[in-house]
N, C-alpha and C. Protein backbone atom coordinates (compact mmCIF):
# COMPACT_ATOMS: atom_id res chain seq x y z
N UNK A 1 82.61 -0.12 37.57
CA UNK A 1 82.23 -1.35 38.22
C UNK A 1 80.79 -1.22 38.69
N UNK A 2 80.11 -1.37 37.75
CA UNK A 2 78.94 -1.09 38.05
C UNK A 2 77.74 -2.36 37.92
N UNK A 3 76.61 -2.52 38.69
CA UNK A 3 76.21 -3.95 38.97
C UNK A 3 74.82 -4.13 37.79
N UNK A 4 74.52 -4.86 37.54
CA UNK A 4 73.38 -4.81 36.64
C UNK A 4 72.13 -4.00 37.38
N UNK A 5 71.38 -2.92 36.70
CA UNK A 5 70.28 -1.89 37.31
C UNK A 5 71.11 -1.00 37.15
N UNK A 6 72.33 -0.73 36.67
CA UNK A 6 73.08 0.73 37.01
C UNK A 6 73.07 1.05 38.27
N UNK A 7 73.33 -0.14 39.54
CA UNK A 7 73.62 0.13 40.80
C UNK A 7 74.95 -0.40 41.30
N UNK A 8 76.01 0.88 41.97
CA UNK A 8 77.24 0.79 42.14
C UNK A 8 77.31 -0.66 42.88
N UNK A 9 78.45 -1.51 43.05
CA UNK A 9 78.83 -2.46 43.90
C UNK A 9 78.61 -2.29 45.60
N UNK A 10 78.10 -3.22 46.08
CA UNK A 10 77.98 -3.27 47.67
C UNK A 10 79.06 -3.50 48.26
N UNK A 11 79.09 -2.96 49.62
CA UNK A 11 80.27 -2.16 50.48
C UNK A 11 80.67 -4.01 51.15
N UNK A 12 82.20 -4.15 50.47
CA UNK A 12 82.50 -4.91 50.74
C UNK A 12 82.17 -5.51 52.68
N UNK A 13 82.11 -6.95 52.68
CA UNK A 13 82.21 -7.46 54.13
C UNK A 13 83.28 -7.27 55.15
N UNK A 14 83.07 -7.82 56.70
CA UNK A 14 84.14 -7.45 56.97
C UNK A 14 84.94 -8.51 57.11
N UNK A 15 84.96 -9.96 56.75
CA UNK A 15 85.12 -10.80 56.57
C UNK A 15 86.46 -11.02 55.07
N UNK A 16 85.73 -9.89 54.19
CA UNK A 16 86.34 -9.84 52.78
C UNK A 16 88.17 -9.13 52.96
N UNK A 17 88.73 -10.14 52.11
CA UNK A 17 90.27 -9.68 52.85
C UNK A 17 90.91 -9.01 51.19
N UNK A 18 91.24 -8.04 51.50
CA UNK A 18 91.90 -7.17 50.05
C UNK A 18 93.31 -8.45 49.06
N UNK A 19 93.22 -8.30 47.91
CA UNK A 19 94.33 -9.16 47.28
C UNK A 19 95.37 -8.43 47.98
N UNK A 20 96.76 -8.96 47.87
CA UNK A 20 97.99 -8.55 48.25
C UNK A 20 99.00 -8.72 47.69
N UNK A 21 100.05 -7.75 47.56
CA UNK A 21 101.16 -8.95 46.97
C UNK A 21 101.26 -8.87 45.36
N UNK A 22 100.52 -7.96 45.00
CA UNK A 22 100.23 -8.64 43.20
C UNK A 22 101.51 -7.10 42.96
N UNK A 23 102.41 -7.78 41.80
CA UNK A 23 103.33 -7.52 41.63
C UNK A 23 103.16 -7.06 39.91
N UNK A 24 103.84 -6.04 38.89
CA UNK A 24 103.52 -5.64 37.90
C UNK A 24 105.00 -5.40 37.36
N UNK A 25 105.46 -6.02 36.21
CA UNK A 25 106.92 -5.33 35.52
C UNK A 25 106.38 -3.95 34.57
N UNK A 26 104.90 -3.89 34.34
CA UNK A 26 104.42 -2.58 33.57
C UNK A 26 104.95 -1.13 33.88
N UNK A 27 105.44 -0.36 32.62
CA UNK A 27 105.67 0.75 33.23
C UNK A 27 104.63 1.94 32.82
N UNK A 28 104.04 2.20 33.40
CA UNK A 28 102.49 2.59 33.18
C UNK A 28 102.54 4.10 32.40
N UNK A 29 103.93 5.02 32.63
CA UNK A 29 104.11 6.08 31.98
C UNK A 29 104.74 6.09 30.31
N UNK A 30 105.48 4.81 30.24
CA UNK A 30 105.69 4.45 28.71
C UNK A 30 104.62 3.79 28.33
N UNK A 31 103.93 3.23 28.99
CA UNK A 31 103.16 2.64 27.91
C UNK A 31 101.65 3.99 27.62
N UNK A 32 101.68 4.55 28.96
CA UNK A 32 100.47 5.46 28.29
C UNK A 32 101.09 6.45 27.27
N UNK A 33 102.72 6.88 27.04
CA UNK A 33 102.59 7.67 26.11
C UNK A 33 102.48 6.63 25.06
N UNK A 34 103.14 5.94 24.73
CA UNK A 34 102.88 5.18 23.53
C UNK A 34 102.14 4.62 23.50
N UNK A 35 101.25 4.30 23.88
CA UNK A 35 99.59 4.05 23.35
C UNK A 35 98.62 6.13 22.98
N UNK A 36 99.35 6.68 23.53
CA UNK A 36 98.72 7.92 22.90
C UNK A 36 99.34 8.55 22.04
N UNK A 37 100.56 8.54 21.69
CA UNK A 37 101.34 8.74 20.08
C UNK A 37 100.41 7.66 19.36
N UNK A 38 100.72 6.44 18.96
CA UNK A 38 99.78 5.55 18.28
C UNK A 38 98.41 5.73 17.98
N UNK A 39 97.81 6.26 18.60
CA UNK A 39 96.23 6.12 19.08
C UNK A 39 95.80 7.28 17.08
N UNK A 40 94.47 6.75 16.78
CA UNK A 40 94.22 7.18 15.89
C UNK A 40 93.65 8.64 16.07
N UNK A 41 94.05 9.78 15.33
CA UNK A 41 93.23 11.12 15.65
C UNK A 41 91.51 10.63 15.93
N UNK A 42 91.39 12.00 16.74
CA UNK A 42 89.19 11.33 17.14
C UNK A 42 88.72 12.61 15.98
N UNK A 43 88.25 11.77 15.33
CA UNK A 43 86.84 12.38 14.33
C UNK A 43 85.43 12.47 15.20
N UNK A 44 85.83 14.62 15.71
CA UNK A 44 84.63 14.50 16.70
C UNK A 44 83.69 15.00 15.34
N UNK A 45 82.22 15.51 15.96
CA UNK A 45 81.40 16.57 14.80
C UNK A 45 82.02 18.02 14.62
N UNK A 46 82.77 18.06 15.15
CA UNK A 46 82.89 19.59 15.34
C UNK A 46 83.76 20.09 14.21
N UNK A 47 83.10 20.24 13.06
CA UNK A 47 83.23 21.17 12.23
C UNK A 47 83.39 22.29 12.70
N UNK A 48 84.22 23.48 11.59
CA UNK A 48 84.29 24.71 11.79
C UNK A 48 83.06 25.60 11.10
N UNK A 49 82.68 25.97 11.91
CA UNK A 49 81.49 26.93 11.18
C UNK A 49 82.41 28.67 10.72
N UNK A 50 81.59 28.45 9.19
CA UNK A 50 81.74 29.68 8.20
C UNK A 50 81.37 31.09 9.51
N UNK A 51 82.47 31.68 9.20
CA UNK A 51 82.00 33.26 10.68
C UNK A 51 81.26 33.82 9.36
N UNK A 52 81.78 33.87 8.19
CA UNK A 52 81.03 35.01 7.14
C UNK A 52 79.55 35.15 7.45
N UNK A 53 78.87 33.49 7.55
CA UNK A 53 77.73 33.08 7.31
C UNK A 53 76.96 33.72 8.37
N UNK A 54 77.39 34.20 9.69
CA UNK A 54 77.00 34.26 10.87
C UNK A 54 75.86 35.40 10.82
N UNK A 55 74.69 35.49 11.51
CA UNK A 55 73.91 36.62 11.16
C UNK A 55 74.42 37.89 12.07
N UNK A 56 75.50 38.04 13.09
CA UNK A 56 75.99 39.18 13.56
C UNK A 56 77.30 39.97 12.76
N UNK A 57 77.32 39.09 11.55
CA UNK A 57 79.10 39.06 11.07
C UNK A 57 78.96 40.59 10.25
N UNK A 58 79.58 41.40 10.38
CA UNK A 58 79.42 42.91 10.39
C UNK A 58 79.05 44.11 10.72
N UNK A 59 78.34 43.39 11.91
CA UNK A 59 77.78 44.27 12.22
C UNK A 59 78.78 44.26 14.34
N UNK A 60 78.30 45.62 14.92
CA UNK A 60 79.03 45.97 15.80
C UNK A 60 78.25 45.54 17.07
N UNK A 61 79.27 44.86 18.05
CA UNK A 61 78.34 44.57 19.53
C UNK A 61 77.87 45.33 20.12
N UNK A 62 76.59 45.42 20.67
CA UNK A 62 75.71 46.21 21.64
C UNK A 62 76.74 46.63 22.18
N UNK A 63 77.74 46.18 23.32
CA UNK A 63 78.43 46.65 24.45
C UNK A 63 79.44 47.64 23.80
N UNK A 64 80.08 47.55 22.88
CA UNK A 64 80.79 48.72 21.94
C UNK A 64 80.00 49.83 21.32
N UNK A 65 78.76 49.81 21.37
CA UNK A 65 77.90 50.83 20.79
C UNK A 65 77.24 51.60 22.13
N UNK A 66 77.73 50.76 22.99
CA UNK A 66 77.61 51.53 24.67
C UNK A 66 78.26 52.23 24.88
N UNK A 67 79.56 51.56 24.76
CA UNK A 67 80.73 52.43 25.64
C UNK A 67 81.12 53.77 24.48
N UNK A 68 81.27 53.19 23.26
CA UNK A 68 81.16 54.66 22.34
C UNK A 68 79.88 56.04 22.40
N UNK A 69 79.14 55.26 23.00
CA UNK A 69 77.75 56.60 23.59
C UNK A 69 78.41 56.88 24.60
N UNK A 70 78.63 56.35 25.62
CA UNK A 70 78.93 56.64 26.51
C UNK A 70 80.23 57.80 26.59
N UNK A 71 81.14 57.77 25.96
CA UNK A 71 82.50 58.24 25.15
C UNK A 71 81.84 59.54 24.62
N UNK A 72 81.20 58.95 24.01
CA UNK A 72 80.50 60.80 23.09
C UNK A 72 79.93 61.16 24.34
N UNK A 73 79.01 61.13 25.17
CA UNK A 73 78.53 61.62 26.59
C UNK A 73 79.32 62.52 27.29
N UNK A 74 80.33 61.96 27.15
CA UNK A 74 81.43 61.92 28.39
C UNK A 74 82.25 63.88 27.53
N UNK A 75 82.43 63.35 25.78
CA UNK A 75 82.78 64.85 25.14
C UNK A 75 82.04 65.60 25.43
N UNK A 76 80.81 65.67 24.81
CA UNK A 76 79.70 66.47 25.19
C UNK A 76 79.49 67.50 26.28
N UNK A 77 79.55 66.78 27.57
CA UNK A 77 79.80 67.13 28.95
C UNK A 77 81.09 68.12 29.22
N UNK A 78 82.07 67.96 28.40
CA UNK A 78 83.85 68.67 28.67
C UNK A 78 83.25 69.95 27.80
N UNK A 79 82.70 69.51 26.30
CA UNK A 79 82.71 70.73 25.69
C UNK A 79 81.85 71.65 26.58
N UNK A 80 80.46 71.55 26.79
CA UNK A 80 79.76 72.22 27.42
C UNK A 80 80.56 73.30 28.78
N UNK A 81 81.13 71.92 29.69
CA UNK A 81 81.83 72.89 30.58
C UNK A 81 82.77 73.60 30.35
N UNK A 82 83.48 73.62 28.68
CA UNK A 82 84.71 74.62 27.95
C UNK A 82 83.75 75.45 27.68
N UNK A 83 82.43 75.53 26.84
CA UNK A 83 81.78 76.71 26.84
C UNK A 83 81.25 77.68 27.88
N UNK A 84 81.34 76.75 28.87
CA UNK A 84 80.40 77.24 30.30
C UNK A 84 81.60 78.48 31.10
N UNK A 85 83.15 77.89 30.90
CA UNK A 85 84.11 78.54 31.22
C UNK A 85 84.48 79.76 30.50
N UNK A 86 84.28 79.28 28.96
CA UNK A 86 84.19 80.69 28.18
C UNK A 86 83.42 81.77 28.40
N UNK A 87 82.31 81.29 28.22
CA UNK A 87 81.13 82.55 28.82
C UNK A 87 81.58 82.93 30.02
N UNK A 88 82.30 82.39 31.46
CA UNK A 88 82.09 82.88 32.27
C UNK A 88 83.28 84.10 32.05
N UNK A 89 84.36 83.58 31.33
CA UNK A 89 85.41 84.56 31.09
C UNK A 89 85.13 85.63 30.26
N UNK A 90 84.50 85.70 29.68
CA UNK A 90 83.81 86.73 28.62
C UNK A 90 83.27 88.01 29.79
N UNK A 91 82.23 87.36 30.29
CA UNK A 91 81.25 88.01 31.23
C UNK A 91 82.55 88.87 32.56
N UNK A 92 83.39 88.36 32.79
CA UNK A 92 84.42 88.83 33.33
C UNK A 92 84.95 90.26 32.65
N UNK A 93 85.23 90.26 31.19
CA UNK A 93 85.80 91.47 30.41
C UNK A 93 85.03 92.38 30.34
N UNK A 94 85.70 93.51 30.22
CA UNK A 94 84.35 94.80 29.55
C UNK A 94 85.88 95.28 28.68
N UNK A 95 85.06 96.33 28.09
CA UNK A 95 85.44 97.00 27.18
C UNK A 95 85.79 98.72 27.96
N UNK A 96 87.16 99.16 28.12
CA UNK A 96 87.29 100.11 28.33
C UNK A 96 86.96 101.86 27.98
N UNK A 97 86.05 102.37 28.42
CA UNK A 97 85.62 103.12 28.27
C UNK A 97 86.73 104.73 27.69
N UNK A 98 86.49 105.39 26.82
CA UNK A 98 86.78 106.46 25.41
C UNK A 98 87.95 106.95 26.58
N UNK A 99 86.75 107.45 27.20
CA UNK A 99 87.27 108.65 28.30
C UNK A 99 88.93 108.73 29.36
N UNK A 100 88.58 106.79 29.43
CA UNK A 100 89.86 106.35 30.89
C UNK A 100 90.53 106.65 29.93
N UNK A 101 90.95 105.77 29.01
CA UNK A 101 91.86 105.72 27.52
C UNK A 101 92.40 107.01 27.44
N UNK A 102 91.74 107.88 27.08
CA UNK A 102 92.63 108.86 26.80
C UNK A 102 92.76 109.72 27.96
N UNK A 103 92.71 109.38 29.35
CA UNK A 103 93.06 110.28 30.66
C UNK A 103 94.26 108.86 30.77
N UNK A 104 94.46 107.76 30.77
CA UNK A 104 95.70 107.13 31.12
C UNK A 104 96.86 107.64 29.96
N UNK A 105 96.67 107.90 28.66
CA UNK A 105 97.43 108.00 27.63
C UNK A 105 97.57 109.56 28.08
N UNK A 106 97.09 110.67 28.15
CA UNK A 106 97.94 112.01 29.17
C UNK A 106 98.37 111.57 30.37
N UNK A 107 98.05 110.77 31.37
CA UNK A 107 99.45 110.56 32.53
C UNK A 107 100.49 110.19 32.11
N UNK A 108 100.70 109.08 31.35
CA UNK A 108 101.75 108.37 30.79
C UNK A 108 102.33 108.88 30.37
N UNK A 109 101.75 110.09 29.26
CA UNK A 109 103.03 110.90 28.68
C UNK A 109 103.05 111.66 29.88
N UNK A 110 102.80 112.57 30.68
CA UNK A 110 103.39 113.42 31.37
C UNK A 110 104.34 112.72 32.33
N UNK A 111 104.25 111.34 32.53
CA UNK A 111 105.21 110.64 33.57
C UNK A 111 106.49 111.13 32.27
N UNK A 112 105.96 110.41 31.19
CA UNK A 112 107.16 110.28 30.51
C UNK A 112 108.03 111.58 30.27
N UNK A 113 107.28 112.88 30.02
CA UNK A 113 108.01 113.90 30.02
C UNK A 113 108.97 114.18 31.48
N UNK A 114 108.44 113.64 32.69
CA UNK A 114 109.19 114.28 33.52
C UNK A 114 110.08 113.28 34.29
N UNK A 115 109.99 111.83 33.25
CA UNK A 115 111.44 111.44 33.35
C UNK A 115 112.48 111.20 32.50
N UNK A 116 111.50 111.78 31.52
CA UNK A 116 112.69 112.89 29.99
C UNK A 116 113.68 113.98 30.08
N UNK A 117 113.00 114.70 31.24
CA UNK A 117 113.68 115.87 31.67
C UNK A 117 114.81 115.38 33.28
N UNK A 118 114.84 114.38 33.83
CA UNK A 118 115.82 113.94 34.53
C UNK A 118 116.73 113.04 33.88
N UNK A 119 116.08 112.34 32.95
CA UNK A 119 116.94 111.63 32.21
C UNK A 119 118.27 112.82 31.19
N UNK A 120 117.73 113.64 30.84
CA UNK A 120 118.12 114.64 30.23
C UNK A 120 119.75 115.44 31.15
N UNK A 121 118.82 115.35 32.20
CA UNK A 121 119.95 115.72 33.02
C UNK A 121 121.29 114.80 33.54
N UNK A 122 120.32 113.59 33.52
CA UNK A 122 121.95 112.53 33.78
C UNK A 122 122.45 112.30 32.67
N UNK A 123 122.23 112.91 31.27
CA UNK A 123 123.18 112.66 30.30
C UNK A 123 124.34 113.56 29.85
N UNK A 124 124.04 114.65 30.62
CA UNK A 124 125.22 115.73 30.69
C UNK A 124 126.06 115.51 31.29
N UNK A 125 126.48 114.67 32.27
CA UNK A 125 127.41 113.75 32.90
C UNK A 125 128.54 113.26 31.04
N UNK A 126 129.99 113.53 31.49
CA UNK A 126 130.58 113.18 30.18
C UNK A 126 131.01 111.46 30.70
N UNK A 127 131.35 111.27 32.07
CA UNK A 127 131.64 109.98 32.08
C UNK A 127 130.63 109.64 33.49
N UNK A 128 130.27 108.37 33.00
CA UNK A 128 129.45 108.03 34.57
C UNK A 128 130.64 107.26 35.49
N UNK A 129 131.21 108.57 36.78
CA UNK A 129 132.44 107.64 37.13
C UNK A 129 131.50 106.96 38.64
N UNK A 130 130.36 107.16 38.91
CA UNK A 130 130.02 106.26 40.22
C UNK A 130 129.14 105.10 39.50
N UNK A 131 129.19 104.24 40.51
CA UNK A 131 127.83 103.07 39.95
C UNK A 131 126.54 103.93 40.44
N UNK A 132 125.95 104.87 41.39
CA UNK A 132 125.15 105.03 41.63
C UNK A 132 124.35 106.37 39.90
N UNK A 133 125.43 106.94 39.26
CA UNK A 133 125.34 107.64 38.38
C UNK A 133 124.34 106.47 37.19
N UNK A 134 125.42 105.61 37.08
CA UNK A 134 125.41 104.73 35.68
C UNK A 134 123.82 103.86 36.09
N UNK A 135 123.78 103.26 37.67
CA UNK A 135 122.11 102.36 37.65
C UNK A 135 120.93 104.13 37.56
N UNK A 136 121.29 104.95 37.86
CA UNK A 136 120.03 105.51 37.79
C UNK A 136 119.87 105.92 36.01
N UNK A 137 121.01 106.39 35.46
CA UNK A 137 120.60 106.60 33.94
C UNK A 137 119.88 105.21 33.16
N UNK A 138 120.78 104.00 33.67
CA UNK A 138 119.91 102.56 33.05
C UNK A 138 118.34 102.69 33.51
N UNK A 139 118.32 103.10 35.02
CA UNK A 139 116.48 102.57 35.40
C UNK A 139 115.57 103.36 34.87
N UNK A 140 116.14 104.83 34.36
CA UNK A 140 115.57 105.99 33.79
C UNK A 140 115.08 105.66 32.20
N UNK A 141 116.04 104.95 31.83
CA UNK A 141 115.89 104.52 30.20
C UNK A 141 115.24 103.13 30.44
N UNK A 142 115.21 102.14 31.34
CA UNK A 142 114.00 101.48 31.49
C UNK A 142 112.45 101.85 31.49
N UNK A 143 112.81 102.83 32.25
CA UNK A 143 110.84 103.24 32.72
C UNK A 143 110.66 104.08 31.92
N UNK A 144 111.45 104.69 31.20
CA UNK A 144 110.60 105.32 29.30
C UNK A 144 110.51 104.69 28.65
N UNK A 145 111.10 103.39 28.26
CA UNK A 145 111.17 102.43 27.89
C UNK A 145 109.36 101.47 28.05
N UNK A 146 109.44 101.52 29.16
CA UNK A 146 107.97 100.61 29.91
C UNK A 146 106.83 101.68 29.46
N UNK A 147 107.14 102.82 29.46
CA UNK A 147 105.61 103.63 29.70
C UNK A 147 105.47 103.65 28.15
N UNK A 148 106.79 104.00 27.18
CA UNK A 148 106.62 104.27 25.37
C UNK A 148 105.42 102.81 25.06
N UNK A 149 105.89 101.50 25.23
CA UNK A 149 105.47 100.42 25.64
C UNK A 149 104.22 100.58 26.14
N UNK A 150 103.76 100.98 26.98
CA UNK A 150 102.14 101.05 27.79
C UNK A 150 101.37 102.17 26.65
N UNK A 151 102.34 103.09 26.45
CA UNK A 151 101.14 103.94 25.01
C UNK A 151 100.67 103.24 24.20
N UNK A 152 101.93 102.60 23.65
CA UNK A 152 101.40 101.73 22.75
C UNK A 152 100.39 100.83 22.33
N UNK A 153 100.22 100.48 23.53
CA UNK A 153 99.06 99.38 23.98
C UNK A 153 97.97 100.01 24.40
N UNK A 154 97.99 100.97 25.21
CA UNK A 154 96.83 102.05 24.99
C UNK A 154 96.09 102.85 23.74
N UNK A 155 96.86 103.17 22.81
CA UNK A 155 96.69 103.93 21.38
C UNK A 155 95.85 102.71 20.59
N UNK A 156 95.29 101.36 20.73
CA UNK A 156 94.53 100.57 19.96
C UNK A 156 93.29 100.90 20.11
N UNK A 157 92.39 100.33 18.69
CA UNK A 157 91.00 100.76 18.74
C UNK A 157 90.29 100.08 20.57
N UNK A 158 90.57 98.62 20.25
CA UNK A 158 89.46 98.52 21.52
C UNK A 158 90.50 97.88 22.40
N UNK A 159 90.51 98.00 23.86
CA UNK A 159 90.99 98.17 24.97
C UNK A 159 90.00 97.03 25.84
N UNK A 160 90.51 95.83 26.63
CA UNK A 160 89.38 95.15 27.27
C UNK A 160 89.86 94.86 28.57
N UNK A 161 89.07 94.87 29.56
CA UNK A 161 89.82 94.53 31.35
C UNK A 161 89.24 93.67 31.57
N UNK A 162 90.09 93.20 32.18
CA UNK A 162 89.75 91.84 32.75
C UNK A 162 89.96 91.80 34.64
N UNK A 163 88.54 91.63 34.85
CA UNK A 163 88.32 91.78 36.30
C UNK A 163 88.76 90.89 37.39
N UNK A 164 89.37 89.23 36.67
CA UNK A 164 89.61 88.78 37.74
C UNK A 164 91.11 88.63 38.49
C-alpha cells in the first residue's frame, strides 16, 4: 500500500473509524493449498552449472593440504621423540666386560657345585616321609635349575646391562 513517490500511506486520523463487521465464508487454508498444487512450476535462471567445467575441479582444498601438513608435522615430531627415546636407551646399555663374565660364570658354577653336593645328599633318603624332606629336595632342584639357566645366558658372545 504504497502512495505514489514510493511513500508509505499517512498515519490514519483520529477521527478515521476502522471497517467492522466484514464477515468471510473463505477458507483461507484450502484455498492457499489449492491455489499452490495448481500454480505453474517457476522457471527461475538457475541452471545447473557443469562441476567438471569448474577451474578447482581436481584439484585439492587449501584447508586439506593444511591439515595433512599439519598431520605429517604432528608424525615427524612422535618419530623424532621414538628416536630421541631410543638413543636415550642405548646410551643406558654397555656391553659387559671379558673379565665380570667369566668371574660370574666361576661363582655360579661353584654355587652350583655346592648345591650338587647337598642335593646329593637329600637323595639318599629312599622315601621322603616328612614334607620338610620333600620342599627342600624340590627348592634344591629349583636353584640348579635357575643357576644351569643363568650359565647359559652368561656363556653368549656379547652380554649387555642395562643401568636403569
Amino acid at each position: 500500500m504504497q502512495r505514489e513517490g514510493g511513500k508509505k500511506p499517512g498515519v490514519p486520523k483520529m477521527d478515521d473509524k476502522p471497517i467492522q463487521g466484514l464477515v468471510s465464508d473463505k477458507n483461507f487454508i484450502v484455498a492457499n493449498a489449492v491455489e499452490n498444487i495448481l500454480a505453474a512450476p517457476k522457471l527461475g535462471g538457475n541452471k545447473e552449472k557443469d562441476m567438471l567445467k569448474k577451474k578447482t575441479y581436481g584439484k585439492t582444498p587449501k584447508y586439506l593440504t593444511n591439515i595433512k601438513n599439519e598431520i605429517e608435522d604432528e608424525y615427524n615430531l612422535v618419530r623424532e621423540m621414538q628416536i630421541e627415546e631410543q638413543a636415550e636407551e642405548d646410551r643406558r646399555k654397555y656391553l659387559m666386560p671379558e673379565e665380570e663374565r667369566k668371574e660370574l660364570i666361576g661363582a655360579l658354577k661353584k654355587k652350583w657345585e655346592v648345591l650338587h653336593i647337598e642335593y646329593q645328599k637329600e637323595s639318599h633318603y629312599k622315601n621322603l616321609d616328612t614334607m620338610g624332606k620333600a620342599s627342600r629336595k624340590v627348592n634344591l632342584e629349583k636353584e640348579m635349575e635357575q643357576i644351569e639357566k643363568d650359565i647359559r645366558k652368561l656363556t653368549k658372545n656379547y652380554i649387555f646391562i642395562d643401568t636403569s
